[in-house]
Protein backbone atom coordinates (compact mmCIF):
# COMPACT_ATOMS: atom_id res chain seq x y z
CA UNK A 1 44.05 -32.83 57.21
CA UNK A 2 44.69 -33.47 61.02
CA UNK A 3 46.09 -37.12 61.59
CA UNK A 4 43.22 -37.63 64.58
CA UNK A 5 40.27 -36.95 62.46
CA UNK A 6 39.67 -40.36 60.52
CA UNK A 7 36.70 -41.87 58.07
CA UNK A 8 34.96 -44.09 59.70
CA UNK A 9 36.39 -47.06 58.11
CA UNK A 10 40.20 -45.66 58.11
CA UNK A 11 39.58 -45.32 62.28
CA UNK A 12 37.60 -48.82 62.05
CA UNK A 13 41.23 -50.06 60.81
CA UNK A 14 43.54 -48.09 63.12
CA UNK A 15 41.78 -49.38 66.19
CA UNK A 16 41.81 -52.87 65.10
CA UNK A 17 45.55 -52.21 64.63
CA UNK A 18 46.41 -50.65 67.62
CA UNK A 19 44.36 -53.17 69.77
CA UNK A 20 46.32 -55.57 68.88
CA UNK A 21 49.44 -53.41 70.85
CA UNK A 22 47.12 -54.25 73.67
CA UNK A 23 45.76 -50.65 73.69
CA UNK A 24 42.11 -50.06 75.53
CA UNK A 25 39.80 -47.66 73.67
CA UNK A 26 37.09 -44.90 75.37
CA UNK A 27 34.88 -44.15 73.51
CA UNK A 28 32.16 -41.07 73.91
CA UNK A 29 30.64 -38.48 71.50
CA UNK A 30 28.55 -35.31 71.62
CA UNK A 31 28.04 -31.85 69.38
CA UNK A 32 31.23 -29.88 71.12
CA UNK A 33 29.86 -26.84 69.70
CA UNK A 34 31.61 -24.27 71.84
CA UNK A 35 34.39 -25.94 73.54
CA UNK A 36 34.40 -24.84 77.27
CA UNK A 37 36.05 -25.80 80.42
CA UNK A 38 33.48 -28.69 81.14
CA UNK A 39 33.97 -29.90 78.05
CA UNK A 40 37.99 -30.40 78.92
CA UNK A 41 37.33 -31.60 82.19
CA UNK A 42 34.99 -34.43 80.94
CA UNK A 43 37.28 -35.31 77.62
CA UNK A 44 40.29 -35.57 80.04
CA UNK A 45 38.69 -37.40 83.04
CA UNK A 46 37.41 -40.01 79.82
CA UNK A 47 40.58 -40.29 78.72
CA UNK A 48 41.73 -41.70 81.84
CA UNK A 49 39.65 -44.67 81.43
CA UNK A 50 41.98 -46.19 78.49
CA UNK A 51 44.64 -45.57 76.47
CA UNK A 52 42.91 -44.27 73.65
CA UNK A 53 39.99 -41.61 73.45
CA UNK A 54 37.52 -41.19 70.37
CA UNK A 55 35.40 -38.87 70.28
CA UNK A 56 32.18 -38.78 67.55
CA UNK A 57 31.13 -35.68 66.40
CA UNK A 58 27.67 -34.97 65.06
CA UNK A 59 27.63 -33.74 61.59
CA UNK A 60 26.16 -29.99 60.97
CA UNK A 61 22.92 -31.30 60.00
CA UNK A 62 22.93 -33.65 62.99
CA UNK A 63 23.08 -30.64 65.38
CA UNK A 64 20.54 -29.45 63.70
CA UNK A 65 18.26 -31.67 64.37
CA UNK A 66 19.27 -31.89 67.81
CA UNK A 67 19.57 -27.88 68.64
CA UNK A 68 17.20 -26.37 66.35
CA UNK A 69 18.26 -24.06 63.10
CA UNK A 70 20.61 -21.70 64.66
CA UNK A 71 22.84 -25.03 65.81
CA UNK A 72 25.75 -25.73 65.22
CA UNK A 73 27.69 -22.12 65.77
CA UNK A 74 31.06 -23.59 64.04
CA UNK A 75 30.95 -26.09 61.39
CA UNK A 76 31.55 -29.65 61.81
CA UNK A 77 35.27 -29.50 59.86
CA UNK A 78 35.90 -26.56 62.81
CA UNK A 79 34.63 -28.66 66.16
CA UNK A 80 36.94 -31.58 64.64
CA UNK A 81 39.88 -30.19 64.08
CA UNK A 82 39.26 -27.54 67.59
CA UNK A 83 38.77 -31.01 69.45
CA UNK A 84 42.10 -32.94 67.56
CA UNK A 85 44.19 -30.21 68.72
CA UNK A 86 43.14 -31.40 72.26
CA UNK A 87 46.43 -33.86 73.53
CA UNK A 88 43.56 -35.96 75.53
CA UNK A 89 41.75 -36.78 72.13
CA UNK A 90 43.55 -39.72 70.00
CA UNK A 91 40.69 -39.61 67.10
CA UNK A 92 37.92 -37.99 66.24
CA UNK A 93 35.27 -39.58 63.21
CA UNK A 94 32.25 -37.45 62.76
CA UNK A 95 28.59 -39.25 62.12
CA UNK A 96 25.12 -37.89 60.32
CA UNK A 97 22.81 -40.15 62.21
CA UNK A 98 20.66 -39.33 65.00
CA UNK A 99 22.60 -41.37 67.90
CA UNK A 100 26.14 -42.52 67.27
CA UNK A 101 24.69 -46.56 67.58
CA UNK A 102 26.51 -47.68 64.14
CA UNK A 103 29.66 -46.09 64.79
CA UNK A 104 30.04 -47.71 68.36
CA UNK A 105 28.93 -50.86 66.72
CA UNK A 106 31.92 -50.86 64.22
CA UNK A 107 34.53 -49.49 67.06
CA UNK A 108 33.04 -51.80 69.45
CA UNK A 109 34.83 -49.73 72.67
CA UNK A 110 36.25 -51.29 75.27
CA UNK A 111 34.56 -48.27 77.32
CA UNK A 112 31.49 -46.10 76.41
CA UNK A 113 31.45 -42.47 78.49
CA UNK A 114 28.68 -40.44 78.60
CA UNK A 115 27.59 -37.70 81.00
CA UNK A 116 26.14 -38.48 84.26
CA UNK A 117 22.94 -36.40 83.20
CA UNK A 118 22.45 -40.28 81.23
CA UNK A 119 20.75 -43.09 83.25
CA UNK A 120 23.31 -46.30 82.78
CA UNK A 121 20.29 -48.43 80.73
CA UNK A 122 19.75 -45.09 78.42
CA UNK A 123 22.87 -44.67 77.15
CA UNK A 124 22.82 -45.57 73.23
CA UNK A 125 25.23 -48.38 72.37
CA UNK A 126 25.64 -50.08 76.45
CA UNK A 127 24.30 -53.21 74.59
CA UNK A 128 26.69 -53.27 72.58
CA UNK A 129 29.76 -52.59 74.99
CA UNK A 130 29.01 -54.53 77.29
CA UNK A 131 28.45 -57.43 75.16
CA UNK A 132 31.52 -57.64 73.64
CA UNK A 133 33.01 -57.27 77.24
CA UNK A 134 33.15 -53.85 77.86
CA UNK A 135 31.96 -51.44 80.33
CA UNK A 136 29.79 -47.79 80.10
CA UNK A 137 30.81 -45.20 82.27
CA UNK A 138 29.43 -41.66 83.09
CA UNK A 139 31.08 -38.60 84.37
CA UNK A 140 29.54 -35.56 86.32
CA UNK A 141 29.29 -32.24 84.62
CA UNK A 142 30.72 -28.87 86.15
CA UNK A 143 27.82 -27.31 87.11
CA UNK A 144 26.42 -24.24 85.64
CA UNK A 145 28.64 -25.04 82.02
CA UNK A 146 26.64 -25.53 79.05
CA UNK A 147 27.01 -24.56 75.57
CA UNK A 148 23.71 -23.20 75.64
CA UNK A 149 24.28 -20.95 78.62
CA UNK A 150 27.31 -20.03 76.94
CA UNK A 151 25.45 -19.06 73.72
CA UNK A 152 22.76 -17.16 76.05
CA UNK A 153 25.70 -15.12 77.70
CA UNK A 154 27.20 -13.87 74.49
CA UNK A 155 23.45 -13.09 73.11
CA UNK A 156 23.24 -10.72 76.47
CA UNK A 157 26.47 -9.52 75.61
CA UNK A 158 25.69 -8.18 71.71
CA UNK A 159 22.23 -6.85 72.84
């Protein structure tokens, strides 16, 4: 298994450890079904906010429930290990829940990132950031990259 992808208690313990080196940790998560370029751009411009980026993965049947049936296209062991070979991404934990809220609560980030698409007072897990002293940040998306207009191009394609 791929050193970046972690448990969610073996990560809880690595960041606690590597804190203490005075490291700062980002923080953001999403499906990363099909990996495209605004999906770089946004993991690398996070990165840049710290010295450490985690990235939470919803689990297949997460997607699911997000996406509808035909979601996720690659499984969730796939979109982990696709976004650990990434040299921007330090870890990557996956979660089954709805919203990543209990896995931000046990990381406790010194920076939350989400996409700029988020309004600043929706973004799941602020609360918790910026209580502890942290900060949320969003990014802008490259326009006209989606997953989903992805998926709808290669549909057009096979037809």
């Amino acid at each position: 298994m791929n050193q970046k992808i972690r448990s969610l208690e073996e990560l809880t313990a690595q960041l606690e450890h590597d804190r203490g080196k005075g490291k700062k940790v980002v923080f953001t998560n999403g499906c990363f079904d099909l990996l495209h370029v605004g999906h770089i751009r946004y993991l690398q411009q996070a990165r840049r906010m710290g010295d450490l980026l985690v990235v939470a993965i919803n689990t297949d049947d997460s997607v699911r429930k997000l996406k509808g049936p035909s979601r996720p296209v690659q499984p969730e062991q796939d979109r982990a290990e696709i976004l650990a070979g990434l040299e921007c991404v330090d870890y990557v934990v996956s979660f089954e829940q709805d919203t990543p809220l209990s896995v931000i609560e046990h990381l406790k980030p010194d920076v939350l990132v989400k996409g700029a698409d988020w309004p600043v007072e929706q973004i799941v897990g602020r609360e918790v950031v910026e209580g502890s002293g942290g900060r949320v940040a969003t990014i802008s998306y490259v326009e006209g990259v989606s997953t989903s207009a992805l998926i709808e191009r290669i549909c057009k394609i096979v037809e």
